[in-house]
Protein backbone atom coordinates (compact mmCIF):
# COMPACT_ATOMS: atom_id res chain seq x y z
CA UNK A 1 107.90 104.44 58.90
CA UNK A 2 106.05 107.14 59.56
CA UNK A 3 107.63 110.56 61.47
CA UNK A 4 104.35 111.24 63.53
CA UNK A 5 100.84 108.98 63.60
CA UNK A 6 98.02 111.51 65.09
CA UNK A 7 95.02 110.09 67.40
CA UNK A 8 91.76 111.79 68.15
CA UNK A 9 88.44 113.50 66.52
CA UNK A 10 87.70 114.19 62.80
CA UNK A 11 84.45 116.46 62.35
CA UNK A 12 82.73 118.16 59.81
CA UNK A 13 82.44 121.74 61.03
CA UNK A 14 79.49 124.07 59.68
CA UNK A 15 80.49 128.06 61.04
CA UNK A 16 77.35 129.84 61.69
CA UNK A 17 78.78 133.41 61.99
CA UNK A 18 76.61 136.81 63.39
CA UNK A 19 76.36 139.22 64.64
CA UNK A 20 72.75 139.31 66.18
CA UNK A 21 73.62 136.56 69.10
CA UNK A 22 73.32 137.98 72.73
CA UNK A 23 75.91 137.37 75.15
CA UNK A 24 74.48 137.36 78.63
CA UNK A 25 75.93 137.01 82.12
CA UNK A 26 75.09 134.09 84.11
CA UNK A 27 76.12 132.34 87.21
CA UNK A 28 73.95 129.44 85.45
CA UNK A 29 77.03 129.03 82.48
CA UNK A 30 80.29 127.24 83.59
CA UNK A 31 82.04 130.08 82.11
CA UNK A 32 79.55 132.77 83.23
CA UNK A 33 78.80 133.57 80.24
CA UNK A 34 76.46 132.52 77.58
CA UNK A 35 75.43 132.79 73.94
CA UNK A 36 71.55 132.99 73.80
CA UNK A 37 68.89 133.69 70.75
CA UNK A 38 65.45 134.15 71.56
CA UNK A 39 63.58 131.46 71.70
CA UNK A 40 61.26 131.04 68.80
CA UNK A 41 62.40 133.04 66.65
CA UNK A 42 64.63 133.28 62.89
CA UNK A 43 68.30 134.63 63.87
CA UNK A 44 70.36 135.73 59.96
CA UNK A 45 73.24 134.79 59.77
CA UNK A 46 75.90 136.87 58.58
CA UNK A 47 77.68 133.70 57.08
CA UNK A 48 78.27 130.17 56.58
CA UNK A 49 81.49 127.90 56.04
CA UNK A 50 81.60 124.42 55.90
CA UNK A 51 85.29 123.06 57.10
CA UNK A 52 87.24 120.07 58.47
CA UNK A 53 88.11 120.01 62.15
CA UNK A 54 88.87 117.50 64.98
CA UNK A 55 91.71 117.84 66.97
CA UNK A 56 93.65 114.55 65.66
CA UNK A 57 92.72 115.59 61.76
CA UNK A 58 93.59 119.31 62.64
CA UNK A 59 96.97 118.11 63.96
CA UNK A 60 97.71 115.72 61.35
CA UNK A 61 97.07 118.50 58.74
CA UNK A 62 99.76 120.49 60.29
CA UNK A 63 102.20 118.25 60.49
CA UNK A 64 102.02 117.31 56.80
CA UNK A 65 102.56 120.93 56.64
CA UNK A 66 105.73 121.54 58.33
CA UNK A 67 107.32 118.71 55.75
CA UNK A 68 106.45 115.13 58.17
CA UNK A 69 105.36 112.24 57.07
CA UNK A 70 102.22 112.08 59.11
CA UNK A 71 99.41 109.24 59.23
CA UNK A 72 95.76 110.11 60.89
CA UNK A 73 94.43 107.17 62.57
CA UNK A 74 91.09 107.60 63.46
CA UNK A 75 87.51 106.99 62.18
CA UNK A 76 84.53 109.05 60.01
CA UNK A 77 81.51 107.58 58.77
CA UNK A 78 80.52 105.85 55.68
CA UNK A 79 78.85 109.19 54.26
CA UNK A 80 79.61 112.49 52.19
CA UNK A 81 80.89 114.12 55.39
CA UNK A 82 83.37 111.08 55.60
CA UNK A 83 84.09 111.58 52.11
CA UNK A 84 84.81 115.56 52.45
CA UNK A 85 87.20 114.83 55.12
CA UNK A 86 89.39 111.72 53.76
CA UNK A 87 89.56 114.21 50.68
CA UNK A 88 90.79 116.65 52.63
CA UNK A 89 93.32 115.13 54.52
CA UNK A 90 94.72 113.40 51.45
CA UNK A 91 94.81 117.03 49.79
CA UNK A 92 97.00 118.13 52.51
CA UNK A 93 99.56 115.08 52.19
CA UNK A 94 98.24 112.99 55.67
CA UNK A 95 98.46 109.50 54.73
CA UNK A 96 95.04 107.37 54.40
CA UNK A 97 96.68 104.05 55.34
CA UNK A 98 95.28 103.94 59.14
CA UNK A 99 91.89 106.16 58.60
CA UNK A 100 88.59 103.43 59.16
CA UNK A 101 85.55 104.33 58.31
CA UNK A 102 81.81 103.12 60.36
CA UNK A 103 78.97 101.60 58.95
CA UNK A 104 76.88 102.19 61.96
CA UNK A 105 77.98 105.64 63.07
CA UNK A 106 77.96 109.34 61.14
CA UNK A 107 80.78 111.08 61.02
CA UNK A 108 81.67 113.49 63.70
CA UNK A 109 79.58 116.97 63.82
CA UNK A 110 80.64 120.45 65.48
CA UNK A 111 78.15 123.24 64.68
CA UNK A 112 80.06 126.38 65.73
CA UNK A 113 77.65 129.62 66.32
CA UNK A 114 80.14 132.06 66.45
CA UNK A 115 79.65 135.93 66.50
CA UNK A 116 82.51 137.83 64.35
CA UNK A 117 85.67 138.85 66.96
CA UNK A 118 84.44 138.37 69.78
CA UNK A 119 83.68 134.16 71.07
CA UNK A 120 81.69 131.33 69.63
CA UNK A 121 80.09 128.08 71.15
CA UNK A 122 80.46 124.91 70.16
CA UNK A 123 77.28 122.25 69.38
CA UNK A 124 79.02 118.61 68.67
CA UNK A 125 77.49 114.91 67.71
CA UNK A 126 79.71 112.32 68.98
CA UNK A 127 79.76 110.15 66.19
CA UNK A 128 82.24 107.68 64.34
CA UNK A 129 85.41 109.78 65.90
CA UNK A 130 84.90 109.02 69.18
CA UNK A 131 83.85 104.98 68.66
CA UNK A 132 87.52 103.53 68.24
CA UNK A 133 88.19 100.43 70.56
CA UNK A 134 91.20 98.53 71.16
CA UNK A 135 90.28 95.55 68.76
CA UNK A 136 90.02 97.72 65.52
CA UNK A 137 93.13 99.29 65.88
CA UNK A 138 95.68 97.83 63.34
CA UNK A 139 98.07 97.65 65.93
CA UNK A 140 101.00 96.13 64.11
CA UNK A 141 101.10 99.02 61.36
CA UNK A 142 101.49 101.46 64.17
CA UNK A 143 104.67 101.99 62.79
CA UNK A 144 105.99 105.97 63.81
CA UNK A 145 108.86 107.81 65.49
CA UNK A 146 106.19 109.88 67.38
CA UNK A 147 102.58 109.67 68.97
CA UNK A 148 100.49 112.65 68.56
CA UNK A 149 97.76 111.93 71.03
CA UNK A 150 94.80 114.35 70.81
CA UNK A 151 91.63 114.80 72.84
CA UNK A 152 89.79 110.85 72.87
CA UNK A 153 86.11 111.37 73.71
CA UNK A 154 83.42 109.20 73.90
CA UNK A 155 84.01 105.45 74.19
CA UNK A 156 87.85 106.26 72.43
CA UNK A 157 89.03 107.55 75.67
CA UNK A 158 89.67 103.75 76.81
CA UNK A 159 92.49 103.76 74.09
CA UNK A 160 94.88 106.65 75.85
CA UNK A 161 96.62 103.87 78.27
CA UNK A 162 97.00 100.99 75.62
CA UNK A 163 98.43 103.66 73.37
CA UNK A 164 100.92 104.81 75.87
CA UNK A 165 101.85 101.25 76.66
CA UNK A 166 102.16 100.34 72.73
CA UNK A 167 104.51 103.77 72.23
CA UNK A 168 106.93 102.96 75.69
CA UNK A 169 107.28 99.00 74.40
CA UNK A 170 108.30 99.82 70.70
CA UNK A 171 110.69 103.49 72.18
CA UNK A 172 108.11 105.77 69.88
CA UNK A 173 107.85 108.90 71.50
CA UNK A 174 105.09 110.39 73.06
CA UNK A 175 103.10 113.86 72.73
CA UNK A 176 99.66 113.67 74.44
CA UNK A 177 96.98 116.30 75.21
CA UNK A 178 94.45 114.93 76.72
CA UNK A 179 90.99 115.70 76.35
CA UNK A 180 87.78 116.33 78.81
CA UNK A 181 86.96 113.22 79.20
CA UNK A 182 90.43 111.90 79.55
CA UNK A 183 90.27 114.58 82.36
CA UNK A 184 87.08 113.78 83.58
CA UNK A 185 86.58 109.69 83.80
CA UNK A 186 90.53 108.96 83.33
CA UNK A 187 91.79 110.93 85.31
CA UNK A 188 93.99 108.40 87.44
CA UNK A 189 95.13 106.57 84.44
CA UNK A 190 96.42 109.85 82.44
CA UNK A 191 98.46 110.66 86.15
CA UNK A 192 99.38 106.86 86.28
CA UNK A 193 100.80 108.08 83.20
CA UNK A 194 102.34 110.76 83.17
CA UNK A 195 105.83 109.90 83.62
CA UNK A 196 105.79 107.95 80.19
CA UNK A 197 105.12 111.26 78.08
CA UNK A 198 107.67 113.50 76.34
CA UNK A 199 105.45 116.41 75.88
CA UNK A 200 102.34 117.20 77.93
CA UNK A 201 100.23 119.93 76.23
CA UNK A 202 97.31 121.52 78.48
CA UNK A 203 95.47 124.84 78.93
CA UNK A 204 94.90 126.55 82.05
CA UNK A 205 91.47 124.70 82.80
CA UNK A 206 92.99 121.00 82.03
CA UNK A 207 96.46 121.55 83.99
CA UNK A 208 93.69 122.57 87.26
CA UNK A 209 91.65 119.71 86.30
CA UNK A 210 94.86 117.66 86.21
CA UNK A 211 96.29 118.81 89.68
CA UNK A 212 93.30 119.77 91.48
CA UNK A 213 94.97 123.22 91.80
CA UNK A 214 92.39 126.42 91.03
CA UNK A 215 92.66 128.10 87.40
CA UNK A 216 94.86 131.03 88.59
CA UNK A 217 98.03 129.00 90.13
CA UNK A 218 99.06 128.29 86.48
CA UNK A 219 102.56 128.51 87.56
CA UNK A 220 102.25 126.10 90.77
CA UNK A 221 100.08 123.60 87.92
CA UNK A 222 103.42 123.85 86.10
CA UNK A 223 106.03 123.24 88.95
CA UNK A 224 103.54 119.84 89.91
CA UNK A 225 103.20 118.57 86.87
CA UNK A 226 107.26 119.02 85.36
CA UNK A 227 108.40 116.84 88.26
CA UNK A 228 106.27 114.10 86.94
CA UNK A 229 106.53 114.20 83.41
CA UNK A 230 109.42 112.60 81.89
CA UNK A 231 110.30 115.04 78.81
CA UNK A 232 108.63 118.86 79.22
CA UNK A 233 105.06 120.54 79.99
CA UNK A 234 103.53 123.23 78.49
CA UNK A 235 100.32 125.33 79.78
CA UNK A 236 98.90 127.67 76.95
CA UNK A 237 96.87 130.79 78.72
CA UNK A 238 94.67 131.92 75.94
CA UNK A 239 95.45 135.95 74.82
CA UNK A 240 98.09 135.55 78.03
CA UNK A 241 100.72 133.82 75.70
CA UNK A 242 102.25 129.72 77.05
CA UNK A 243 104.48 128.69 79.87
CA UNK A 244 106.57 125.89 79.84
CA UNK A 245 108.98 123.96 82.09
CA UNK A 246 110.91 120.82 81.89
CA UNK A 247 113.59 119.47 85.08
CA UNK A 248 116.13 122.26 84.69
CA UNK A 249 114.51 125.48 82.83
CA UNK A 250 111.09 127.32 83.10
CA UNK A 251 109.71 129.62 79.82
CA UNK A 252 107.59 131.97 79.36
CA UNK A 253 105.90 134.13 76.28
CA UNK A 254 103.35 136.28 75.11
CA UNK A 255 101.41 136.46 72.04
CA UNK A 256 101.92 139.03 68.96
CA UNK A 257 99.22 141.91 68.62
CA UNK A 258 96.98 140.69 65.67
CA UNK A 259 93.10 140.05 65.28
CA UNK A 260 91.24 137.20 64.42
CA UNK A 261 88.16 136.24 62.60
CA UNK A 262 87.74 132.83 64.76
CA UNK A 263 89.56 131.08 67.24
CA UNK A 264 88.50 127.39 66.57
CA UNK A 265 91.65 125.14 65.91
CA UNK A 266 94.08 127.45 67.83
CA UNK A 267 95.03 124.98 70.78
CA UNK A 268 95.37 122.25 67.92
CA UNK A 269 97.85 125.07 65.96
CA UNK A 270 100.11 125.81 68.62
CA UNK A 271 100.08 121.75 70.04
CA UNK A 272 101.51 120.37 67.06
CA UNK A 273 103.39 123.57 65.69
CA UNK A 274 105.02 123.33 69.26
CA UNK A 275 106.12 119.48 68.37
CA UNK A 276 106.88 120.38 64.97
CA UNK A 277 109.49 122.78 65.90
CA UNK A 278 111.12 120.39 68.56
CA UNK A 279 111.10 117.68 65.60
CA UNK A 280 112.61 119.91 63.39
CA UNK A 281 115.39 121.87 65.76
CA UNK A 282 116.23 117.94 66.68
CA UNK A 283 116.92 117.12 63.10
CA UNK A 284 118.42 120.15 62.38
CA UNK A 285 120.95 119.57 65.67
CA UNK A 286 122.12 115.83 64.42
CA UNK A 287 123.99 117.99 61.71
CA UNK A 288 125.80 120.31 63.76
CA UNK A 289 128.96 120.59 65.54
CA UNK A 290 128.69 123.21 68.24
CA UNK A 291 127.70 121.68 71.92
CA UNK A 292 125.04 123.86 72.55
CA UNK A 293 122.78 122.89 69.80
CA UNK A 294 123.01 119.31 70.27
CA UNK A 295 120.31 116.90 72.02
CA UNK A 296 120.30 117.23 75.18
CA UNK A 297 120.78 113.51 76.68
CA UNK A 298 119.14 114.20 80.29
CA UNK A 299 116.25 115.62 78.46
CA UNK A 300 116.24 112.93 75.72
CA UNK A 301 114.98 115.37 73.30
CA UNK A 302 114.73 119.03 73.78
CA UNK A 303 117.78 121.48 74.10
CA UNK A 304 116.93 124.64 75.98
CA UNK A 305 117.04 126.36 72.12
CA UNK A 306 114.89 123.63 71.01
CA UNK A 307 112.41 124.71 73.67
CA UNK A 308 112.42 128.27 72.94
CA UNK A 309 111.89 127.62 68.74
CA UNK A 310 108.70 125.05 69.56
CA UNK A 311 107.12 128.13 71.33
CA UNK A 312 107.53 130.54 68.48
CA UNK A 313 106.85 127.89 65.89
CA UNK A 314 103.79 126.82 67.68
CA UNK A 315 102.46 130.62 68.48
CA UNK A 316 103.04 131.77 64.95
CA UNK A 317 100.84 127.96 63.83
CA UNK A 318 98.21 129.11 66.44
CA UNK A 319 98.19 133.23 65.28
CA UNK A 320 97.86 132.55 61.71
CA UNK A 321 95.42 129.87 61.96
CA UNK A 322 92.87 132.20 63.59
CA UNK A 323 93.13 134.33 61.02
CA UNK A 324 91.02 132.49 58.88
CA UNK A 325 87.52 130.36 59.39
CA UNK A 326 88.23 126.74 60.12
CA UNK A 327 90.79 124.89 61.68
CA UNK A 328 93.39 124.13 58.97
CA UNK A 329 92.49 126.50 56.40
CA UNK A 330 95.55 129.33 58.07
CA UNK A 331 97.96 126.39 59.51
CA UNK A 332 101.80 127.31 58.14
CA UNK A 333 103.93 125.60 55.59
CA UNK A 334 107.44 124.86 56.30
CA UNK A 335 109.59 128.23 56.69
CA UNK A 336 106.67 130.16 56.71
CA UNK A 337 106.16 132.27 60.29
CA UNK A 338 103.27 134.84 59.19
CA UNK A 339 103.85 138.61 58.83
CA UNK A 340 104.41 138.39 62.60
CA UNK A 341 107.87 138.90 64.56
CA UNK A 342 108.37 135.52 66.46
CA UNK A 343 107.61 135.86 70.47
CA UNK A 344 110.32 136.59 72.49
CA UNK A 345 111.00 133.56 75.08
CA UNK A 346 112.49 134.36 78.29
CA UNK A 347 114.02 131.24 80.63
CA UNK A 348 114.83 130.63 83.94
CA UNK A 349 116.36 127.89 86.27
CA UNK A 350 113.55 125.86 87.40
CA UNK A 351 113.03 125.73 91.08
């Protein structure tokens, strides 16, 4: 049996870092913002790295990591970027037995032009990642304590509600943060959901999406969204640390001071560092005696402590993975936390 079975994209990321892109101002961007290079013309690059990303290989990476026994189940194509990949998850300890690979699709592609401390964009080919339907997935060795369900795009995104159905018939556990298009075109089946899933894992612009709410009422996305998910929610806010609430407590945190030379992979970090150190406190709390640290049996999982270590575990995963290019290449080991002191978490009753 495995501990935790991860869902979602694998890609073959190529970095294209410099410093000569232009950031301009536009109402025309959905961010405002854009990254523009005149048109016509040879732009040097400063560098070039060639990594593995996707958010269901850059979770299952980190869980191997933090000492589970973690499958990836997903799909790359029959080519030398499929190869690079399956190579590298196997290097890390993520178990081959559920990866497929496509004959008619390419593997996944992110092109990331990215100038040095400061943002990047993102260029990505939908390929063999994001063409997984119900009929190929080996359904009966789906064998796991946990679900890891990452961003399904593409065609995949019909899998999220089979998935949850498989996980609540065989009692496997459920972490899910759901992608764009999840967002986008399932957007009634992820709510029709909702009160299946242990751990709900959004940013500021999916919890809005989710509720409808606008980007700033972070906190009111919260309140919404804890009284219809089963287990606990978290919001991450970017440089403005994570909240969190679940029925009886709300949490807060910041971030530690520290730079970064690119910020590709750090949702995936702190996502399954988060569920990593509510795996691990739960473990750790079958062995002990005193009340406090036990599981928590309205909760079903998560002790108030447990909380508070997933959101240091998962903010040191995130901090020290930006610290390098590519999505796995900083993600901690077991008992490692960085040179970083761990965030301070502050609770409250819930309201």
């Amino acid at each position: 049996m495995y501990d935790i079975i991860t869902f979602g994209s694998a890609t073959r990321d190529v970095f294209m870092i410099g410093k000569r892109f232009k950031v301009v101002e536009s109402k025309k961007f959905i961010s405002r913002k854009g990254l523009c290079v005149p048109l016509g013309s040879k732009i040097h690059m400063q560098d070039i790295f060639f990594e593995m990303g996707g958010c269901g290989a850059n979770a299952a990476v980190s869980f191997a990591r933090q000492g589970f026994k973690v499958a990836y189940l997903g799909k790359v194509g029959e080519d030398a970027d499929g190869r690079e990949i399956k190579e590298i998850l196997k290097k890390n300890g993520v178990s081959l037995g559920l990866l497929m690979q496509s004959k008619k699709w390419h593997t996944s592609y992110s092109v990331i032009i990215s100038i040095p401390q400061t943002e990047r964009s993102i260029l990505e080919y939908l390929g063999a990642a994001h063409h997984l339907y119900k009929n190929e997935i080996p359904w009966g060795k789906l064998n796991a304590k946990w679900f890891y369900i990452a961003p399904l795009s593409g065609p995949s995104w019909k899998l999220f509600e089979h998935l949850v159905d498989f996980a609540i018939k065989n009692k496997i556990k459920l972490a899910v943060n759901p992608g764009r298009s999840q967002l986008e075109k399932g957007l009634k089946k992820l709510i029709s959901c909702l009160d299946k899933i242990d751990i709900l894992l959004l940013n500021q612009e999916e919890a809005a999406k989710l509720t409808g709410l606008d980007f700033s009422q972070d906190k009111k996305c919260l309140e919404i969204l804890r009284d219809k998910v089963k287990g606990i929610v978290v919001i991450t806010k970017g440089p403005m640390g994570v909240i969190a609430g679940d029925k009886k407590y709300f949490y807060k945190a910041g971030i530690p001071k520290s730079g970064f030379k690119e910020r590709t992979g750090a949702g995936d970090a702190f996502g399954s560092g988060f569920v990593s150190g509510i795996l691990q406190w739960s473990s750790e709390a079958r062995g002990r005696s005193d009340r406090t640290s036990q599981l928590d049996a309205k909760l079903r999982f998560a002790t108030p402590e447990a909380v508070k270590y997933a959101i240091q575990l998962g903010t040191a995963n995130a901090t020290s993975c930006i610290q390098k290019v590519g999505a796995v290449n900083g993600l901690l080991k077991k008992g490692e936390w960085g040179k970083w002191k761990k965030v301070k978490v502050t609770l409250s009753p819930a309201l």
